[in-house]
PDB file of N, CA and C in Angstrom:
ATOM      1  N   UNK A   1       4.585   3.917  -2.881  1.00  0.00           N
ATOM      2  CA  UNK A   1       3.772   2.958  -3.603  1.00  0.00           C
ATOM      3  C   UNK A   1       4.638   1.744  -3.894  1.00  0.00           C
ATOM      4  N   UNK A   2       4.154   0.515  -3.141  1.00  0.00           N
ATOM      5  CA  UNK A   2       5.156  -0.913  -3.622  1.00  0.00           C
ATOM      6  C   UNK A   2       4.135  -1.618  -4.699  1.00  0.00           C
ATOM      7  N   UNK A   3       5.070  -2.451  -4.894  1.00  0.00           N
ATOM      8  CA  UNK A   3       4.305  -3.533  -6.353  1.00  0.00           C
ATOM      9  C   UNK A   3       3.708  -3.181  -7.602  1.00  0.00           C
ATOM     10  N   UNK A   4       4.302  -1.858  -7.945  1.00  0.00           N
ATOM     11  CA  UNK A   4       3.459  -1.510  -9.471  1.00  0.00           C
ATOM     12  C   UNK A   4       2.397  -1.030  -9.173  1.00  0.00           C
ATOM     13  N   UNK A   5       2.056  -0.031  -8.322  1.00  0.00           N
ATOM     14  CA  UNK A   5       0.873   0.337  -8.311  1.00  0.00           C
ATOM     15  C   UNK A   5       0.386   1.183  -9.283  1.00  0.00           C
ATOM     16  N   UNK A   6      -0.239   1.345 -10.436  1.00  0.00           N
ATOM     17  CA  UNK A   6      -0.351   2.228 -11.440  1.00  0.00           C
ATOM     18  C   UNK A   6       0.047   3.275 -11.197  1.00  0.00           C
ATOM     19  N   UNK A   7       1.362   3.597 -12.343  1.00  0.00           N
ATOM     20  CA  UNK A   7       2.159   5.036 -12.416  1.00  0.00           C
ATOM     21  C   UNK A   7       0.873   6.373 -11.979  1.00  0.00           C
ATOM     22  N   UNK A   8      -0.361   6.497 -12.509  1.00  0.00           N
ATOM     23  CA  UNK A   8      -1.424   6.904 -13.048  1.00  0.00           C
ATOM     24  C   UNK A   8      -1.260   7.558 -11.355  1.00  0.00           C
ATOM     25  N   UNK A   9      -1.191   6.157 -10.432  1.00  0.00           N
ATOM     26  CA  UNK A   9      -1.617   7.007  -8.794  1.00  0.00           C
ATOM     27  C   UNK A   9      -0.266   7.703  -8.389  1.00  0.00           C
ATOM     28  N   UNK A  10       0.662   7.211  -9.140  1.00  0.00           N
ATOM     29  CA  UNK A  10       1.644   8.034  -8.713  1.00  0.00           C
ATOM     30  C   UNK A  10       1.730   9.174  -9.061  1.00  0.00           C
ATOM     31  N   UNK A  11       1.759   9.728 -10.269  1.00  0.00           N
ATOM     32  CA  UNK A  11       1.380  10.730 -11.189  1.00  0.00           C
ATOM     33  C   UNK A  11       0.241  11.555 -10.364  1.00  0.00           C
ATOM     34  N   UNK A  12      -0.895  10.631  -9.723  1.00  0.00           N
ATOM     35  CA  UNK A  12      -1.745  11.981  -9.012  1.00  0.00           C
ATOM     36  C   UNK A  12      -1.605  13.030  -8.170  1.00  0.00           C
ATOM     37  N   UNK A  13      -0.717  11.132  -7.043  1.00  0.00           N
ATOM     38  CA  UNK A  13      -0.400  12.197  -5.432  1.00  0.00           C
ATOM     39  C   UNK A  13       1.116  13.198  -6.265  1.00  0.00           C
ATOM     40  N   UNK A  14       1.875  12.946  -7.018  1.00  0.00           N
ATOM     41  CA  UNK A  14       2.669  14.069  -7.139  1.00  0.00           C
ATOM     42  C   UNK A  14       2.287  15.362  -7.608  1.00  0.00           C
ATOM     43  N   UNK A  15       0.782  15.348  -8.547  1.00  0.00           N
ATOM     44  CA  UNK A  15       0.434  16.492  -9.242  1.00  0.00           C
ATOM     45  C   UNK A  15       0.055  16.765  -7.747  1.00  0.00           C
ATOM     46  N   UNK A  16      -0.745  16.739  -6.247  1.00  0.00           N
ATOM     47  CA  UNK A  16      -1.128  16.976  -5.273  1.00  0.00           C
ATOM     48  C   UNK A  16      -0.002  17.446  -4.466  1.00  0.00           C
ATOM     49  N   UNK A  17       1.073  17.401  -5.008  1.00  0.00           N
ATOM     50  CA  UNK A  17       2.128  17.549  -3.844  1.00  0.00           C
ATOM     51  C   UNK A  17       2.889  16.621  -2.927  1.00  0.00           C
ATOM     52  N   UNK A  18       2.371  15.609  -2.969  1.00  0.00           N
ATOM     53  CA  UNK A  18       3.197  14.390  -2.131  1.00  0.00           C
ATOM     54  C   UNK A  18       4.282  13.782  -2.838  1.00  0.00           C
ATOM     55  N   UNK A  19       5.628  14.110  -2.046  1.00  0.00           N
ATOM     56  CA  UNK A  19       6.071  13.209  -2.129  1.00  0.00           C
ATOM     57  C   UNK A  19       6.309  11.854  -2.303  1.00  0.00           C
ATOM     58  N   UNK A  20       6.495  10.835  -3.618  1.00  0.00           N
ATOM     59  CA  UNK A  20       5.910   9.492  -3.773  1.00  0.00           C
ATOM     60  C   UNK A  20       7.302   8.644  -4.272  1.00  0.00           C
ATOM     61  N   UNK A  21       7.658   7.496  -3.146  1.00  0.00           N
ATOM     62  CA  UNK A  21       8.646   6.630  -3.866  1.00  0.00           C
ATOM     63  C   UNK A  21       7.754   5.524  -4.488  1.00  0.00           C
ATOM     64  N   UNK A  22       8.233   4.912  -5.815  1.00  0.00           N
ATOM     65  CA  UNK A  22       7.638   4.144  -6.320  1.00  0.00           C
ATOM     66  C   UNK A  22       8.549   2.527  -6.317  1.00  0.00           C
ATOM     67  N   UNK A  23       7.868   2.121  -5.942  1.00  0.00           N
ATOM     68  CA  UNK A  23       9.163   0.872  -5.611  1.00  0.00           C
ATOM     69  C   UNK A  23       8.297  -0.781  -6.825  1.00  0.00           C
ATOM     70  N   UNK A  24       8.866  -0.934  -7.383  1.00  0.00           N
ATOM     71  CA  UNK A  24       8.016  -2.236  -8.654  1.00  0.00           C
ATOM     72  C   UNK A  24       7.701  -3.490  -8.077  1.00  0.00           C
ATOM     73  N   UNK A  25       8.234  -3.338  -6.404  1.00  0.00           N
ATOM     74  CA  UNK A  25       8.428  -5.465  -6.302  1.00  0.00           C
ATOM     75  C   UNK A  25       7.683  -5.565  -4.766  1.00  0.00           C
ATOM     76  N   UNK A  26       7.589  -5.911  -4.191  1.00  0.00           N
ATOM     77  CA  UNK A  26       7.342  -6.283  -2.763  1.00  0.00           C
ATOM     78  C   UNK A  26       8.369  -5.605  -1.815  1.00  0.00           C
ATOM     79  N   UNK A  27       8.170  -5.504  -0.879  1.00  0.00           N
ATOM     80  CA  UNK A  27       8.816  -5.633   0.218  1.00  0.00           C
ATOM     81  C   UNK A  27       8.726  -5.666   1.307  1.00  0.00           C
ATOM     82  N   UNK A  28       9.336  -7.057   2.433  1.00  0.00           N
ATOM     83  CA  UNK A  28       8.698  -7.684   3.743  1.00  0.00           C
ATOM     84  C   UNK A  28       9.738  -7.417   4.721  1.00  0.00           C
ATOM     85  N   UNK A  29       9.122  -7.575   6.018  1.00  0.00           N
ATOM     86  CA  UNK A  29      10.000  -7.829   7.231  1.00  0.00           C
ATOM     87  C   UNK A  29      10.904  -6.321   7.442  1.00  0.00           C
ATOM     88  N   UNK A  30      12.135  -6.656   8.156  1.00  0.00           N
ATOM     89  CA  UNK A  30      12.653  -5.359   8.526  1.00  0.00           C
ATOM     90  C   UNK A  30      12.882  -4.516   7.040  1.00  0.00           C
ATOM     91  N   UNK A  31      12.955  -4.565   5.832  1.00  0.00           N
ATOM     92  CA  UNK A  31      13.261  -3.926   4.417  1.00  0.00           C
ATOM     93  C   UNK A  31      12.243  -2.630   4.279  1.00  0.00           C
ATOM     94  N   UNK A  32      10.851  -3.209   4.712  1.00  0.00           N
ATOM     95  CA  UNK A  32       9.377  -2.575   4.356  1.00  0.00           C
ATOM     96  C   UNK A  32       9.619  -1.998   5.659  1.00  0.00           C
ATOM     97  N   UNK A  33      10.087  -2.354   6.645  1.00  0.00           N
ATOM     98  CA  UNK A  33       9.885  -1.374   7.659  1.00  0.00           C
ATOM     99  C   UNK A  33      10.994   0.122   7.790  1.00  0.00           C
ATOM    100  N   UNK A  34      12.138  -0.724   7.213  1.00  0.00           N
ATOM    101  CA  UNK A  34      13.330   0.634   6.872  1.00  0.00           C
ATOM    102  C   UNK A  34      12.201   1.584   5.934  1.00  0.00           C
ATOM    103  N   UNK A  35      11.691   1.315   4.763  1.00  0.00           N
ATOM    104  CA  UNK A  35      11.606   2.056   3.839  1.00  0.00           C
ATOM    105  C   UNK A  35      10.270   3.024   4.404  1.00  0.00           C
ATOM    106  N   UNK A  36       9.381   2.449   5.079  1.00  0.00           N
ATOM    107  CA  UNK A  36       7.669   2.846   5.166  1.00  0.00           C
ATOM    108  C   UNK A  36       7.685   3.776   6.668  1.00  0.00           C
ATOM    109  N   UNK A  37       8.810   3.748   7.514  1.00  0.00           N
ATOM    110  CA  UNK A  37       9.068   3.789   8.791  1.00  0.00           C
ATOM    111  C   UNK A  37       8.217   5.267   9.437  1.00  0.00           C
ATOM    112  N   UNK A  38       8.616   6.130   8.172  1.00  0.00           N
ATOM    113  CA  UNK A  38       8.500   7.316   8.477  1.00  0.00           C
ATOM    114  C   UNK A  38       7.072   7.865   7.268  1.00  0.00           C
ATOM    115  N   UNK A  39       7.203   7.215   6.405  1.00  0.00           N
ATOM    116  CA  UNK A  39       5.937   7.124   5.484  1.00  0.00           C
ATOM    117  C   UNK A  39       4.789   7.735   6.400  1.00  0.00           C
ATOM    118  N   UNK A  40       3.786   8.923   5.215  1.00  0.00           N
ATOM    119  CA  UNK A  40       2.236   9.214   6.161  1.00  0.00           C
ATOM    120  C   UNK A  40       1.289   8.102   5.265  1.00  0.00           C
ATOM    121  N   UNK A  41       1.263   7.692   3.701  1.00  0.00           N
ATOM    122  CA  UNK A  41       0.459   6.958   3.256  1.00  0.00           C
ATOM    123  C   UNK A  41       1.290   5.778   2.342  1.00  0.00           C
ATOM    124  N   UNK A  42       0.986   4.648   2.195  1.00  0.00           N
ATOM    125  CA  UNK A  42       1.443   3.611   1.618  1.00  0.00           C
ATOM    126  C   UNK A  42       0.288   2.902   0.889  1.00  0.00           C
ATOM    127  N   UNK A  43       0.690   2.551  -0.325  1.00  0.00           N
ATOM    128  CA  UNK A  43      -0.370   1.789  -0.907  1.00  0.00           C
ATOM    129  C   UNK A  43       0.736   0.378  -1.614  1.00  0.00           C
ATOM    130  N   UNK A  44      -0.170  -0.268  -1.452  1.00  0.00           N
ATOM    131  CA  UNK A  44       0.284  -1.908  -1.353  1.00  0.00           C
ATOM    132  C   UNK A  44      -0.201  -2.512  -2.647  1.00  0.00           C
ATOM    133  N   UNK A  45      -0.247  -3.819  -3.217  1.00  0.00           N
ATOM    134  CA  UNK A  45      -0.918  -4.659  -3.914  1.00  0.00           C
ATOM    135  C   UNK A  45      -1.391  -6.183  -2.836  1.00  0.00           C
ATOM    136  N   UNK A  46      -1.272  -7.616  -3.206  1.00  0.00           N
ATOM    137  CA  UNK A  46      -1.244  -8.331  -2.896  1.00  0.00           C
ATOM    138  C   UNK A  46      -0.305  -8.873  -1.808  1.00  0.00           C
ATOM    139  N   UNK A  47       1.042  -8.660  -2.198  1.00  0.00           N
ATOM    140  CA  UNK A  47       2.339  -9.212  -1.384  1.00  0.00           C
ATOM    141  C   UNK A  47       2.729  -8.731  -0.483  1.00  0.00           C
ATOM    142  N   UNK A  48       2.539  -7.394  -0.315  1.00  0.00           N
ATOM    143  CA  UNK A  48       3.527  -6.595   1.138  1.00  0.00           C
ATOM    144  C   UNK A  48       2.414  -6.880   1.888  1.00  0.00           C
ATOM    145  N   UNK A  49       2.982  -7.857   3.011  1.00  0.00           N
ATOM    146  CA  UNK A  49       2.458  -8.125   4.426  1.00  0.00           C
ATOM    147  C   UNK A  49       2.482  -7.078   5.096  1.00  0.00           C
ATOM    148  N   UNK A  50       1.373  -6.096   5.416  1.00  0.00           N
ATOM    149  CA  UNK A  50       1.215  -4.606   6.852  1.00  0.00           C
ATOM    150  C   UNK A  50       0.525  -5.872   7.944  1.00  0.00           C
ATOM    151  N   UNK A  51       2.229  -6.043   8.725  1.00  0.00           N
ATOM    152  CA  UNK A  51       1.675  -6.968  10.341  1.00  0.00           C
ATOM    153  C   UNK A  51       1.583  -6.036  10.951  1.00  0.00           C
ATOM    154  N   UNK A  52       1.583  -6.540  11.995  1.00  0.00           N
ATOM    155  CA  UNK A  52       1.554  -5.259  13.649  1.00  0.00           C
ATOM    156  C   UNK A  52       2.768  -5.497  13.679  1.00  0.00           C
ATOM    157  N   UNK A  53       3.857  -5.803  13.666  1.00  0.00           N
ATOM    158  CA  UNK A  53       5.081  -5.421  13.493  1.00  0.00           C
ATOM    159  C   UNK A  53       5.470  -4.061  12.409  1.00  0.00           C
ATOM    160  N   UNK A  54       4.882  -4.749  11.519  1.00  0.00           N
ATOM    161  CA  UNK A  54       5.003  -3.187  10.200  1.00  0.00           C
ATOM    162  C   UNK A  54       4.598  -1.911  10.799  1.00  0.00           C
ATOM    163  N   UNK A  55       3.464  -2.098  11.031  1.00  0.00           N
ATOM    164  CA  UNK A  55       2.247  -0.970  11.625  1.00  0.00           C
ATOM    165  C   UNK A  55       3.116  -0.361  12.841  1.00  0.00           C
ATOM    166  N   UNK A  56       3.130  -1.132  13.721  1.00  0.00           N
ATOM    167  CA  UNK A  56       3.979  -0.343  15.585  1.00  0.00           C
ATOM    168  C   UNK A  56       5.331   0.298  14.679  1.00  0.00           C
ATOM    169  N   UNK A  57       5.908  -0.226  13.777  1.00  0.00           N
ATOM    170  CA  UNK A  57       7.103   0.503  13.366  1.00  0.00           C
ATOM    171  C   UNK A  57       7.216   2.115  12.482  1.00  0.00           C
ATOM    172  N   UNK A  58       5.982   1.977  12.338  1.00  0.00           N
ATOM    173  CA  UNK A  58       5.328   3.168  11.594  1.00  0.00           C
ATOM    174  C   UNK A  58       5.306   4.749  12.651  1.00  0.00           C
ATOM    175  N   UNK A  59       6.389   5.498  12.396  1.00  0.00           N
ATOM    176  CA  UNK A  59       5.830   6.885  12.723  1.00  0.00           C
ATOM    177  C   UNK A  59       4.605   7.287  12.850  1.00  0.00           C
ATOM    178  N   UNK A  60       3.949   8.109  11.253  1.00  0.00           N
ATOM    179  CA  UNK A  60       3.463   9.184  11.105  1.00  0.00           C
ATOM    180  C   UNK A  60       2.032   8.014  10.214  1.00  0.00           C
ATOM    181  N   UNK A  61       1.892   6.749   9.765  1.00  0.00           N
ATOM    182  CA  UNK A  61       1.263   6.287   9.079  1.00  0.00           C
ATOM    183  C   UNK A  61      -0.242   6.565   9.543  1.00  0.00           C
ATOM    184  N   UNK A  62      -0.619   6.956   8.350  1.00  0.00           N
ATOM    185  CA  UNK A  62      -2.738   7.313   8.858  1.00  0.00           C
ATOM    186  C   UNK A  62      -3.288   6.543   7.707  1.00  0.00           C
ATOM    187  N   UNK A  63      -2.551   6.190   6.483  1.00  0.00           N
ATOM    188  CA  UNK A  63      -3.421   5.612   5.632  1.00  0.00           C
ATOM    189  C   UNK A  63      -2.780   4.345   4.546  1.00  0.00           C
ATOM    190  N   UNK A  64      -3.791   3.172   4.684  1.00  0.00           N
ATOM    191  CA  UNK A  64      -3.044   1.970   3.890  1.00  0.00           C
ATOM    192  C   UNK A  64      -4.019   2.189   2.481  1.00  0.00           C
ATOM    193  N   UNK A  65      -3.690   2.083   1.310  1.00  0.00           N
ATOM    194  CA  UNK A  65      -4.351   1.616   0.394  1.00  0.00           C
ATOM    195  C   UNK A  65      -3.982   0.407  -0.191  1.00  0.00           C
ATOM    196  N   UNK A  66      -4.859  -0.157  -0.261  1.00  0.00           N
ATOM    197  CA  UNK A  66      -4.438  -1.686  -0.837  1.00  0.00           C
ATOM    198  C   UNK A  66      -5.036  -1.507  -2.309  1.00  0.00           C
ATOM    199  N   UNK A  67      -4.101  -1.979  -3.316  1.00  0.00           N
ATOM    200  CA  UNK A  67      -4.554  -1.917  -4.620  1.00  0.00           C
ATOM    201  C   UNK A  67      -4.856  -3.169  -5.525  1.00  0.00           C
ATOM    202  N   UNK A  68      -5.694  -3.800  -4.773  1.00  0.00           N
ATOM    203  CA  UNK A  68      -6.294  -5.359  -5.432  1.00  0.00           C
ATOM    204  C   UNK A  68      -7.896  -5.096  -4.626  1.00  0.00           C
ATOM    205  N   UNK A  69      -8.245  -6.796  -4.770  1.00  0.00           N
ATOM    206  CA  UNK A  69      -9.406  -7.174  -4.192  1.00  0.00           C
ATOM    207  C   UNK A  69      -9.987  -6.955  -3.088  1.00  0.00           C
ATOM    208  N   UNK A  70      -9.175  -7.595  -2.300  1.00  0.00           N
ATOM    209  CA  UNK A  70      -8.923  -6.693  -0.105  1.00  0.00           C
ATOM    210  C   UNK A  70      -8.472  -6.116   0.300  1.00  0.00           C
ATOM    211  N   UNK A  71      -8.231  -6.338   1.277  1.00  0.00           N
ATOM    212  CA  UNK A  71      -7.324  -6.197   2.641  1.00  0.00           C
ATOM    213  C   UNK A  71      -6.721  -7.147   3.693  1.00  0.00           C
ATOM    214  N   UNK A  72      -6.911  -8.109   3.317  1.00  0.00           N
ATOM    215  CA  UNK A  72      -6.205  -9.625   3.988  1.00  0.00           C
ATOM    216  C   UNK A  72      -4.563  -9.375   4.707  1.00  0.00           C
ATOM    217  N   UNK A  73      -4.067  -8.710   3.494  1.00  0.00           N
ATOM    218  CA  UNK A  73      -2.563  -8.523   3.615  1.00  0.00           C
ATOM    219  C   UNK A  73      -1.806  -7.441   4.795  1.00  0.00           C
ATOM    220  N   UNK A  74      -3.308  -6.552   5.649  1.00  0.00           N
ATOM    221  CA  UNK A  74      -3.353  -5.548   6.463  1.00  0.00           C
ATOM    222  C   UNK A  74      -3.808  -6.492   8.110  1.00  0.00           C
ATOM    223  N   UNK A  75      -2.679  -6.343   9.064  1.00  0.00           N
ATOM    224  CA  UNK A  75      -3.357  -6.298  10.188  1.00  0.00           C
ATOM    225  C   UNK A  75      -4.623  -5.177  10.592  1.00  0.00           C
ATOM    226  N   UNK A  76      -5.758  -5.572  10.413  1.00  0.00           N
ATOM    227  CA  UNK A  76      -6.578  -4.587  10.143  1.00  0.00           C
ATOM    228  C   UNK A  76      -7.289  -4.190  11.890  1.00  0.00           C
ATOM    229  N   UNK A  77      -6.670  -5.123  12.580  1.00  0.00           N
ATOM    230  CA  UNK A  77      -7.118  -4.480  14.024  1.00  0.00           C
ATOM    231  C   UNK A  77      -6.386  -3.794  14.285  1.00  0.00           C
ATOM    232  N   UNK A  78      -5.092  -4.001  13.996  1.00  0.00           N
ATOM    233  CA  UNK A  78      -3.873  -3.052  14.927  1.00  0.00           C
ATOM    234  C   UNK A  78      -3.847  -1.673  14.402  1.00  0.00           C
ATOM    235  N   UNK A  79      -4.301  -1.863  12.895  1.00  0.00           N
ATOM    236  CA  UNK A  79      -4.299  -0.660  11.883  1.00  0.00           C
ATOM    237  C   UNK A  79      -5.798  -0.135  12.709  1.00  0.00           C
ATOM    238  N   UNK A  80      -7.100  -0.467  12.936  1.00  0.00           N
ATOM    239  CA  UNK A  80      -7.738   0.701  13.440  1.00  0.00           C
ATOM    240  C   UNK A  80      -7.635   0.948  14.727  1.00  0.00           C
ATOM    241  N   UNK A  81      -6.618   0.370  16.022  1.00  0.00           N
ATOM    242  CA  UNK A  81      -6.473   0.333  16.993  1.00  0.00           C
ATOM    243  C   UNK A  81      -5.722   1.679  17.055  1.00  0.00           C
ATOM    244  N   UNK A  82      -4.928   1.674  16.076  1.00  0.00           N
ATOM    245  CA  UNK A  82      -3.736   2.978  16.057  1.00  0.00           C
ATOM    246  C   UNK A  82      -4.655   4.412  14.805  1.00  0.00           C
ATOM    247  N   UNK A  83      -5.578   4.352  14.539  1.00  0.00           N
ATOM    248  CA  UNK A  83      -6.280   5.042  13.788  1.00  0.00           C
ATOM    249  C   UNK A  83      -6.044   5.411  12.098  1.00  0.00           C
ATOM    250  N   UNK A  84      -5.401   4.161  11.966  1.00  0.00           N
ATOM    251  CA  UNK A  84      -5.286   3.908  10.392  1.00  0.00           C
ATOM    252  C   UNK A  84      -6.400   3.672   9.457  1.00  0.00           C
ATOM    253  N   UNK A  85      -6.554   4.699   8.691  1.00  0.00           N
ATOM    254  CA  UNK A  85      -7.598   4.057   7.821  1.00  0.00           C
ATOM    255  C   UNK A  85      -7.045   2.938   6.361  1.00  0.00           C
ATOM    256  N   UNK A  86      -7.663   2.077   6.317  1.00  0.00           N
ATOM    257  CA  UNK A  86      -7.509   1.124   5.535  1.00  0.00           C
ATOM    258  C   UNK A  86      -8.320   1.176   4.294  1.00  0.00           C
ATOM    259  N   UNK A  87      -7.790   0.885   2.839  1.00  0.00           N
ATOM    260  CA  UNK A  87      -8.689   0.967   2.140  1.00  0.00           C
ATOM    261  C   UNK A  87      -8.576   0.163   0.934  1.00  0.00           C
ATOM    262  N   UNK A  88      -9.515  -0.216   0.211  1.00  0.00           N
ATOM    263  CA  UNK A  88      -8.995  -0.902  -1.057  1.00  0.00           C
ATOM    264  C   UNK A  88      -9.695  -0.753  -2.451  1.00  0.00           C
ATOM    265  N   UNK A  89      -8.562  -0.878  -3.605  1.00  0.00           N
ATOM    266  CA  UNK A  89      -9.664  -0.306  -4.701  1.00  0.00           C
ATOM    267  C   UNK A  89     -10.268  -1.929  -5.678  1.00  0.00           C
ATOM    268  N   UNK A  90     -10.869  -2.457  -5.543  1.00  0.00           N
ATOM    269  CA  UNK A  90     -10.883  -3.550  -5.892  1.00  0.00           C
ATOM    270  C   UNK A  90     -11.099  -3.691  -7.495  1.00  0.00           C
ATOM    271  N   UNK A  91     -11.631  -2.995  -8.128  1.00  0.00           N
ATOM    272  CA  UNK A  91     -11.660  -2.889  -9.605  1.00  0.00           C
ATOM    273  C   UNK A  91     -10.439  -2.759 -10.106  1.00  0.00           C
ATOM    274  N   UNK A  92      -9.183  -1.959  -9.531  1.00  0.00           N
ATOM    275  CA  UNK A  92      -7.810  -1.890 -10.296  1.00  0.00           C
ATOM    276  C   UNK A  92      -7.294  -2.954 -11.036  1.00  0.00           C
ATOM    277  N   UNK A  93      -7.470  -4.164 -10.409  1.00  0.00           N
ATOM    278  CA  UNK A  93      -7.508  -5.748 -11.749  1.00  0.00           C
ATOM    279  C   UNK A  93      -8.113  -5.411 -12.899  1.00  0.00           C
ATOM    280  N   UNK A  94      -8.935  -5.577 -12.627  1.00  0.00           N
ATOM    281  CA  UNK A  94     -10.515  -5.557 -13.929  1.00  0.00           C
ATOM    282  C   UNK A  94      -9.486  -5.438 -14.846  1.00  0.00           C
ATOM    283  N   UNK A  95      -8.000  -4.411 -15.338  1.00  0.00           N
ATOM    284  CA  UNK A  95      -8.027  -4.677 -16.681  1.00  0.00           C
ATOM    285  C   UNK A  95      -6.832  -5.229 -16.691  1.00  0.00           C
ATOM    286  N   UNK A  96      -6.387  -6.091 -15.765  1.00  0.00           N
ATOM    287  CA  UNK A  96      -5.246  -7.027 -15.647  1.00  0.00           C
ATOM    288  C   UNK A  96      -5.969  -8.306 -16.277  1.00  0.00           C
ATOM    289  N   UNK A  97      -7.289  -8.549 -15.531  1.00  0.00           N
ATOM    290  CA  UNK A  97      -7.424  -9.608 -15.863  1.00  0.00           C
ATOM    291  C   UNK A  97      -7.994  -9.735 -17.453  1.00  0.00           C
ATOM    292  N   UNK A  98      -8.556  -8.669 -17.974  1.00  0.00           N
ATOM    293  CA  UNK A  98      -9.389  -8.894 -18.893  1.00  0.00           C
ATOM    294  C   UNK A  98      -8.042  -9.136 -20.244  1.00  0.00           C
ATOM    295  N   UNK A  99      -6.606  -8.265 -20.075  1.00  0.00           N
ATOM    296  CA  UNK A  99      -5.716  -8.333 -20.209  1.00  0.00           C
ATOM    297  C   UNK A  99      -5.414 -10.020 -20.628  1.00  0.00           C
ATOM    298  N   UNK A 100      -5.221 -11.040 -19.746  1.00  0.00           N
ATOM    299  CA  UNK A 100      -4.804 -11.897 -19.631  1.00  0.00           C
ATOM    300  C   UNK A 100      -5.750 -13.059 -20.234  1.00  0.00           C
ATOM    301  N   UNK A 101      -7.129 -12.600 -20.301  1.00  0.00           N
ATOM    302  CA  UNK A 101      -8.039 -13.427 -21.100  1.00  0.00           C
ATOM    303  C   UNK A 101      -7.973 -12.708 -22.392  1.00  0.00           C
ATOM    304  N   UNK A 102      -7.457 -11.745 -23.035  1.00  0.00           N
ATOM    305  CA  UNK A 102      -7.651 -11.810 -24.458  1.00  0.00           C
ATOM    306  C   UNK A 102      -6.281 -12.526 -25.094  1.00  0.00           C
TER     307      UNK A 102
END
């Protein structure tokens, strides 16, 4: 999990058994590809770019979750070309933002 993805999902997939690094910041280019290389699921926010560079560098990867609004930040052809499912939770803001307006 990069960028703060709520401890909450981390906390799940570990009660499930997965193995989960939690990483707080971004990470692009060859860095995200050292770390995700061998990764089966990754969940993102806004900033980590998944190119087709990311993606072809990917072992075992079957699943992106994106934890904002889209999926912009996902090569999303190359990801279903290679049988990645892509996904996003778009409400996970809702209490960032409501956050920031009180």
């Amino acid at each position: 999990l990069l960028e703060g993805v709520s401890p909450f999902a981390r906390k799940e997939l570990e009660d499930q058994g997965y193995n989960v690094e939690y990483i707080k910041h971004a990470l692009q280019g060859d860095e995200l590809i050292e770390k995700i290389k061998d990764a089966h699921i990754i969940g993102v926010r806004s900033r980590t770019q998944i190119t087709e560079q990311v993606i072809n560098s990917c072992n075992n990867l079957f699943i992106i979750g994106c934890f904002c609004i889209g999926t912009n930040q996902v090569n999303l052809k190359v990801a279903a070309e290679k049988g990645i499912c892509v996904f996003n939770s778009p409400f996970c803001n809702t209490r960032s933002v409501a956050e920031l307006i009180i």
